[in-house]
Every structure is written in C-alpha cells, then in structure tokens.
Protein backbone atom coordinates (compact mmCIF):
# COMPACT_ATOMS: atom_id res chain seq x y z
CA UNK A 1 2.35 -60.06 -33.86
CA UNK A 2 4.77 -57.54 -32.14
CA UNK A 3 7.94 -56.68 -34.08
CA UNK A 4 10.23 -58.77 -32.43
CA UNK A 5 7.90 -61.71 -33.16
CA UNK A 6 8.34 -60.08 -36.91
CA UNK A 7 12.08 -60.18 -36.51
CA UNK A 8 12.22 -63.72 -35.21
CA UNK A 9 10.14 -64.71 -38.44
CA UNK A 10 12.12 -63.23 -40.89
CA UNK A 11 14.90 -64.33 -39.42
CA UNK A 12 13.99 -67.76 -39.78
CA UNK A 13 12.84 -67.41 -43.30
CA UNK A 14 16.00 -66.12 -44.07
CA UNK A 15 17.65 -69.23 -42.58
CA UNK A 16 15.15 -71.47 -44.38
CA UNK A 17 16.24 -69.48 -47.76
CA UNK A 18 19.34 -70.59 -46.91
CA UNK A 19 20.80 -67.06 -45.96
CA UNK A 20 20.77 -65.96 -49.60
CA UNK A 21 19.98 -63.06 -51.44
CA UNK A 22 16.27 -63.04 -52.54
CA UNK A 23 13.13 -61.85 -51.10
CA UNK A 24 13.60 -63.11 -47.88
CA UNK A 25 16.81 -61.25 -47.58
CA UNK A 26 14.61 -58.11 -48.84
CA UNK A 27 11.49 -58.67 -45.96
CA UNK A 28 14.73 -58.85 -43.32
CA UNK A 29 15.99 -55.80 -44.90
CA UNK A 30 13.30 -53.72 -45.10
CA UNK A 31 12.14 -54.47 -41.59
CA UNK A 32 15.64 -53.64 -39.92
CA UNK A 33 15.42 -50.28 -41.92
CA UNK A 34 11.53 -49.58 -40.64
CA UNK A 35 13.20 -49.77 -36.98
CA UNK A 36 16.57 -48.43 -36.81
CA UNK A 37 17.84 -47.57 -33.59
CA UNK A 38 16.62 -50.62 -32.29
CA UNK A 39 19.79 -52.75 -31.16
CA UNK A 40 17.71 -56.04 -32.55
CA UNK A 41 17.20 -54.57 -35.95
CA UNK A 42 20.55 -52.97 -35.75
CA UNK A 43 21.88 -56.13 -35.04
CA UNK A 44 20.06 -58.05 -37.93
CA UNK A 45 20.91 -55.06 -39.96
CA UNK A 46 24.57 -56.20 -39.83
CA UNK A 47 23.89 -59.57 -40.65
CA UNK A 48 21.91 -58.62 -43.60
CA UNK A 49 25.36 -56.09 -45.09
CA UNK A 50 27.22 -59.77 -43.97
CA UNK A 51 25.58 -61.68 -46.40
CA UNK A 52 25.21 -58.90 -49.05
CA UNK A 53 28.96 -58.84 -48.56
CA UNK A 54 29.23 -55.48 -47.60
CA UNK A 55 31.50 -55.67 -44.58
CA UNK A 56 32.33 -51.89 -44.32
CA UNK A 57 28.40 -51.20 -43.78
CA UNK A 58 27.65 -54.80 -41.72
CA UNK A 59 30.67 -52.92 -39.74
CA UNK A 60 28.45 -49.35 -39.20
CA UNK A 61 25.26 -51.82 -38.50
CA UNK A 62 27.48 -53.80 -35.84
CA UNK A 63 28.20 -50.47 -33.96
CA UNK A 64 25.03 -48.76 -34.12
CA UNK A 65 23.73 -52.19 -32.11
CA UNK A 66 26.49 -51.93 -29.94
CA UNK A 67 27.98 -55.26 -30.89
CA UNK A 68 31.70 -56.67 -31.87
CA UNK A 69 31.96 -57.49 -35.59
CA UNK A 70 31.02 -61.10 -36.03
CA UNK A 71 32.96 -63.45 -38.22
CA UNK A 72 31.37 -66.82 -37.42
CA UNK A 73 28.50 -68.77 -39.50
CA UNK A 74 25.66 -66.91 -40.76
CA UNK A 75 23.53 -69.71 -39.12
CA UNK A 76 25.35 -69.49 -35.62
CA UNK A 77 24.56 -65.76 -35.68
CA UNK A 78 20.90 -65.82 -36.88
CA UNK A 79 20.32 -68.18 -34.27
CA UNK A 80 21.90 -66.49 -31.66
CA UNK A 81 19.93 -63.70 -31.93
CA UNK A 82 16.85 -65.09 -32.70
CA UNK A 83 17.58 -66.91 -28.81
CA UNK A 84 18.18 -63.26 -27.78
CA UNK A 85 14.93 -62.08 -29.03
CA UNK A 86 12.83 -65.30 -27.74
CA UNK A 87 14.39 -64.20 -24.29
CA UNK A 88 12.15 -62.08 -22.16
C-alpha cells in the first residue's frame, strides 16, 4: 500500500469514527506528521488541528498545503480530499 492509499484509509476510518478524537484521530495524526511537506498530509494535517479544535495550528497546517482555511463539514472536507487523492 503506497502512502496515499494509507492516507485515503485513515481518512475513512476517521470518518467511520465519526471524526472524533480517539485512535483513529491518532493513526491520521501520526501519519500527516511522518510526511510533512507533503500538501496531502499537510492538508489532512489541518483537518486533524480542525477537529482537535485548534484553529490557530489547523490555520499553519492550511498554509503549509497551500490551501484557504476551510470552514465547511468535517465530512465534506474528508471527502473532498480523499476524491483528490483517488485522482491520478
């Protein structure tokens, strides 16, 4: 499995964990931290500091991946990107 496929998977466990804090949230974490500097990660990064409810450091995650802030559903974003990933 290549680590967008990894990405895409946690995401979805995250969404099937009901975007909560747990160990989910934790695998997403930790796997957005083991590739910074990739806009993906970066990306999910933000979403996990979202959800954590840390918006000054979601904010920091949403630059590094060169992305506006987003204020929308947790579940409209996840999904979003997980369509970004799936696309070649």
């Amino acid at each position: 499995m290549d680590d967008l496929q990894q990405l895409d998977r946690a995401l979805d466990r995250l969404a099937g964990a009901g975007f909560a804090m747990g160990p989910e949230w934790e695998a997403l974490h930790d796997l957005c931290q083991n590739h910074e500097g990739s806009r993906s990660f970066d990306a999910a990064h933000a979403l996990c500091h979202r959800i954590e409810g840390d918006h000054a450091n979601a904010g920091y995650w949403y630059r590094r991946a060169g992305r506006p802030v987003v204020t929308g559903s947790f579940e409209s974003e996840a999904a979003a990107l997980r369509a970004e990933i799936a696309t070649p």
